[in-house]
Protein backbone atom coordinates (compact mmCIF):
# COMPACT_ATOMS: atom_id res chain seq x y z
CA UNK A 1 131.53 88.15 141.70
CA UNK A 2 129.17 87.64 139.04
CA UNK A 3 126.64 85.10 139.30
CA UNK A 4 124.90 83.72 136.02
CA UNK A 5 122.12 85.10 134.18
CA UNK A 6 118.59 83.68 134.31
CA UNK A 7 115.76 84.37 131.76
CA UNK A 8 112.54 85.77 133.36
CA UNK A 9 109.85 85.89 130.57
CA UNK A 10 111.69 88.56 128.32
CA UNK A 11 113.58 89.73 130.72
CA UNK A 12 117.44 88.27 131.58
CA UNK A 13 118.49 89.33 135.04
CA UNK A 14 121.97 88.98 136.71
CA UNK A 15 120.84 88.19 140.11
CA UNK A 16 121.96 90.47 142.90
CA UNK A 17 121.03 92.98 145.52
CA UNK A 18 122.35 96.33 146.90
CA UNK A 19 121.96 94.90 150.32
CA UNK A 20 124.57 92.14 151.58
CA UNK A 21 122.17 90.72 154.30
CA UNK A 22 119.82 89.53 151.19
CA UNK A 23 122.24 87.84 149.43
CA UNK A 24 123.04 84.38 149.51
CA UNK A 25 126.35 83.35 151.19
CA UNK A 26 126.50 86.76 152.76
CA UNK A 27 128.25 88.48 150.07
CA UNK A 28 129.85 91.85 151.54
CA UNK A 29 128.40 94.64 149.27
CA UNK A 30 131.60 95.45 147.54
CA UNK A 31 131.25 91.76 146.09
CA UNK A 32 127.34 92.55 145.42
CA UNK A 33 125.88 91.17 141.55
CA UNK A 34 125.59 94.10 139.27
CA UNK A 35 121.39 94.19 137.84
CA UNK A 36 121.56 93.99 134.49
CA UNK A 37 118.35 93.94 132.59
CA UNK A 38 118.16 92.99 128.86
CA UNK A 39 115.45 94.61 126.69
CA UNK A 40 113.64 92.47 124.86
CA UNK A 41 113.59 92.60 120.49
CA UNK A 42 111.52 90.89 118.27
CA UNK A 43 113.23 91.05 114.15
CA UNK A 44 111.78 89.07 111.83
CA UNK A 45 112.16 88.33 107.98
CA UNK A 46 110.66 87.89 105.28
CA UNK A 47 111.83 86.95 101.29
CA UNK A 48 110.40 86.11 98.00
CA UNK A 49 110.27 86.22 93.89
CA UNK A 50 106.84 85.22 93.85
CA UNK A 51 108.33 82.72 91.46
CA UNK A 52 109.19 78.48 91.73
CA UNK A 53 111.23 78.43 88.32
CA UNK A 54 113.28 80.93 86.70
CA UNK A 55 114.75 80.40 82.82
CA UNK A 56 118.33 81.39 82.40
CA UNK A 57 118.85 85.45 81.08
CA UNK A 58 115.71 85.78 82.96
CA UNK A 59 115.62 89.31 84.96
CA UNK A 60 114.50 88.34 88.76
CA UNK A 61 113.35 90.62 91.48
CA UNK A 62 113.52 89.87 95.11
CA UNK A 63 111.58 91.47 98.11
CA UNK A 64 113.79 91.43 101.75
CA UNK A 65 111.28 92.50 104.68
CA UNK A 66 112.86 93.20 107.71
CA UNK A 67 110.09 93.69 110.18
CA UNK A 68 110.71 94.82 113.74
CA UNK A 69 107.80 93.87 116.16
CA UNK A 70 109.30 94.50 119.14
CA UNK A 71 108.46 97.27 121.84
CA UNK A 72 111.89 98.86 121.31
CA UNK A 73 113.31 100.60 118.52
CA UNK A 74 116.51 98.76 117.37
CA UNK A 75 119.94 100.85 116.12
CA UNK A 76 122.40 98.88 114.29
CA UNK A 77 120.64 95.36 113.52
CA UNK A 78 123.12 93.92 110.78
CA UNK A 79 121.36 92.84 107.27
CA UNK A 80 123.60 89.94 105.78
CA UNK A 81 122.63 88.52 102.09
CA UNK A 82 124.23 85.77 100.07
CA UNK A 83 123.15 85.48 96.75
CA UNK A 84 124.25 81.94 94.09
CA UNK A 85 127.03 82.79 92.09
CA UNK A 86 124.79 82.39 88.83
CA UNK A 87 123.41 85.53 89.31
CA UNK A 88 124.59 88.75 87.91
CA UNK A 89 123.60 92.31 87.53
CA UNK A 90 122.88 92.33 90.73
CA UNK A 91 121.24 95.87 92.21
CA UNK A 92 118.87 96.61 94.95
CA UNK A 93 116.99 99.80 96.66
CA UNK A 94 115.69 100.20 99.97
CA UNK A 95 112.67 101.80 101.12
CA UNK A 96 112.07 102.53 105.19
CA UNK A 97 108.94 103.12 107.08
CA UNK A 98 108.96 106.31 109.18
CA UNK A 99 111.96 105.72 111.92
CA UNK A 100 113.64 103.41 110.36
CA UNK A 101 116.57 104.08 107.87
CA UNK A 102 118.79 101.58 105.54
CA UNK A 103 121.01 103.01 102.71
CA UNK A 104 119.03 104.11 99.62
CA UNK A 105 120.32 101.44 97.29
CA UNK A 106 123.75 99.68 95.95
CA UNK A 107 125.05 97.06 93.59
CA UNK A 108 125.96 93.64 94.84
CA UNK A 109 124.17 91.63 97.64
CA UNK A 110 122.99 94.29 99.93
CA UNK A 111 124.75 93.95 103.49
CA UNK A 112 123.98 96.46 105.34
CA UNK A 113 123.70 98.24 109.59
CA UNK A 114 119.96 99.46 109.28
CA UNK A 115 117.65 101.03 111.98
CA UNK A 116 114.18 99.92 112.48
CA UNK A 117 111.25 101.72 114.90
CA UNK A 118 109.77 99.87 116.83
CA UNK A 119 107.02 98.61 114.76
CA UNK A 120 108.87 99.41 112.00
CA UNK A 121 110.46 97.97 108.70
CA UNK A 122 112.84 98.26 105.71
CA UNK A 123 112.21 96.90 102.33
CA UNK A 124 115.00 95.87 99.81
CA UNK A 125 114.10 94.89 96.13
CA UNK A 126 116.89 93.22 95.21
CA UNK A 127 116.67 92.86 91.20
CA UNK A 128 119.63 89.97 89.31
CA UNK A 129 119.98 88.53 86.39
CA UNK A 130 119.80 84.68 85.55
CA UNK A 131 123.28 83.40 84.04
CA UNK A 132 122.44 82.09 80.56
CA UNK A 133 124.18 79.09 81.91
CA UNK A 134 122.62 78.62 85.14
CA UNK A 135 121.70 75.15 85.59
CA UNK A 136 120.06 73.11 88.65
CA UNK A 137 118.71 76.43 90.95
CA UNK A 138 119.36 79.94 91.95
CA UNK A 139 119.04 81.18 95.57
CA UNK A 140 118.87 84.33 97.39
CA UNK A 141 119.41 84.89 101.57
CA UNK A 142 118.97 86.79 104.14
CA UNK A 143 119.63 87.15 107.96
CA UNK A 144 119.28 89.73 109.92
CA UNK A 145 121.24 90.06 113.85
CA UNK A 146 120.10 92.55 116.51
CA UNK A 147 122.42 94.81 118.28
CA UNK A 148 124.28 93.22 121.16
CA UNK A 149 122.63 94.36 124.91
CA UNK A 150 119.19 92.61 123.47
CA UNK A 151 117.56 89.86 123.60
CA UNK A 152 115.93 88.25 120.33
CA UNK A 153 112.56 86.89 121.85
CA UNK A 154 111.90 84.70 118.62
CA UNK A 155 115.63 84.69 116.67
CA UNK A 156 114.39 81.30 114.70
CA UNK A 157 112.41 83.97 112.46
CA UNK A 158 115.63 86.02 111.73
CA UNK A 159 116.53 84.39 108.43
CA UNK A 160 114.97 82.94 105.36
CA UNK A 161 115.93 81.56 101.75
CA UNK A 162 113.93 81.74 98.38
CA UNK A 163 115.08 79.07 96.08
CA UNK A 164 113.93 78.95 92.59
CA UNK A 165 114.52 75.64 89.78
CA UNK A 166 115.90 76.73 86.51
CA UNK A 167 114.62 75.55 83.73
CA UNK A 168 116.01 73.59 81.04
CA UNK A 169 115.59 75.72 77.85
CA UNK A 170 116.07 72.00 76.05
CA UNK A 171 112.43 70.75 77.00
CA UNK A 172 110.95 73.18 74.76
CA UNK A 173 113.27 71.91 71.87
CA UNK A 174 110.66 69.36 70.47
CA UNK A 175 108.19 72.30 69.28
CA UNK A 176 105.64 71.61 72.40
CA UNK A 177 106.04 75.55 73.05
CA UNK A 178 104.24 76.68 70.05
């Protein structure tokens, strides 16, 4: 019998014993609660252009920080990006701080199983092209999910978006640019 996990600071426990006499009910100790302890992570990222507005044909480059502050070194935390459909030309590289590792580069929105020391981080510059259509905004973003067997001690900070306005070439049409 299993009996439902409680959260202890950053610690989830199953409660149980080895020892039937200390168990509620008086649980023979074939029925005894397994311990199972959850390390704690802590992932975290960041995203950004540096920019507000973007003009259409307009080469923009992204930086995706995944940062991992946590006390535990993390193997297999999943890297999801979703990019707007008016970009194009869409390539990316990734750099890795010492014990960490994420593929070298690709084409595409980068999705990708990356490892990250504790107190580690990966780096993507993702680098697109503005349709010379686009109208209304672009957007670029990113989550990233920790292995299963952890516990995320701050998952609100596991995803952000940049969002940029595209300008209208047309307000420039009167001659103001000059």
């Amino acid at each position: 019998m299993r009996i439902p996990h409680l959260l202890l600071g950053a610690i989830a426990l199953t409660v149980g014993a080895a020892d039937a006499q200390s168990l509620p009910g008086g649980y023979a100790s074939e029925d005894a609660p397994d311990v199972e302890l959850l390390p704690p992570a802590d992932v975290s990222v960041t995203l950004s252009d540096g920019l507000d507005t973007v003009a259409p044909g307009q080469i923009v480059t992204w930086t995706l920080t995944v940062n991992n502050v946590g006390i535990n070194g993390l193997a297999g935390v999943i890297l999801t990006t979703a990019l707007s459909r008016n970009l194009s030309q869409i390539s990316w590289t990734c750099r890795a701080t010492t014990g960490s590792q994420c593929t070298a580069n690709g084409a595409g929105a980068p999705n990708d199983s990356i490892v990250i020391a504790s107190r580690g981080s990966v780096s993507y510059r993702v680098t697109a092209t503005v349709s010379p259509t686009a109208a209304g905004m672009v957007s670029v973003s990113i989550s990233a999910a920790i292995p299963s067997g952890y516990i995320d001690l701050t998952p609100d900070n596991n995803r952000a978006t940049d969002t940029d306005v595209v300008l209208d070439e047309m307000i420039f049409a009167d001659g103001f640019d000059s």
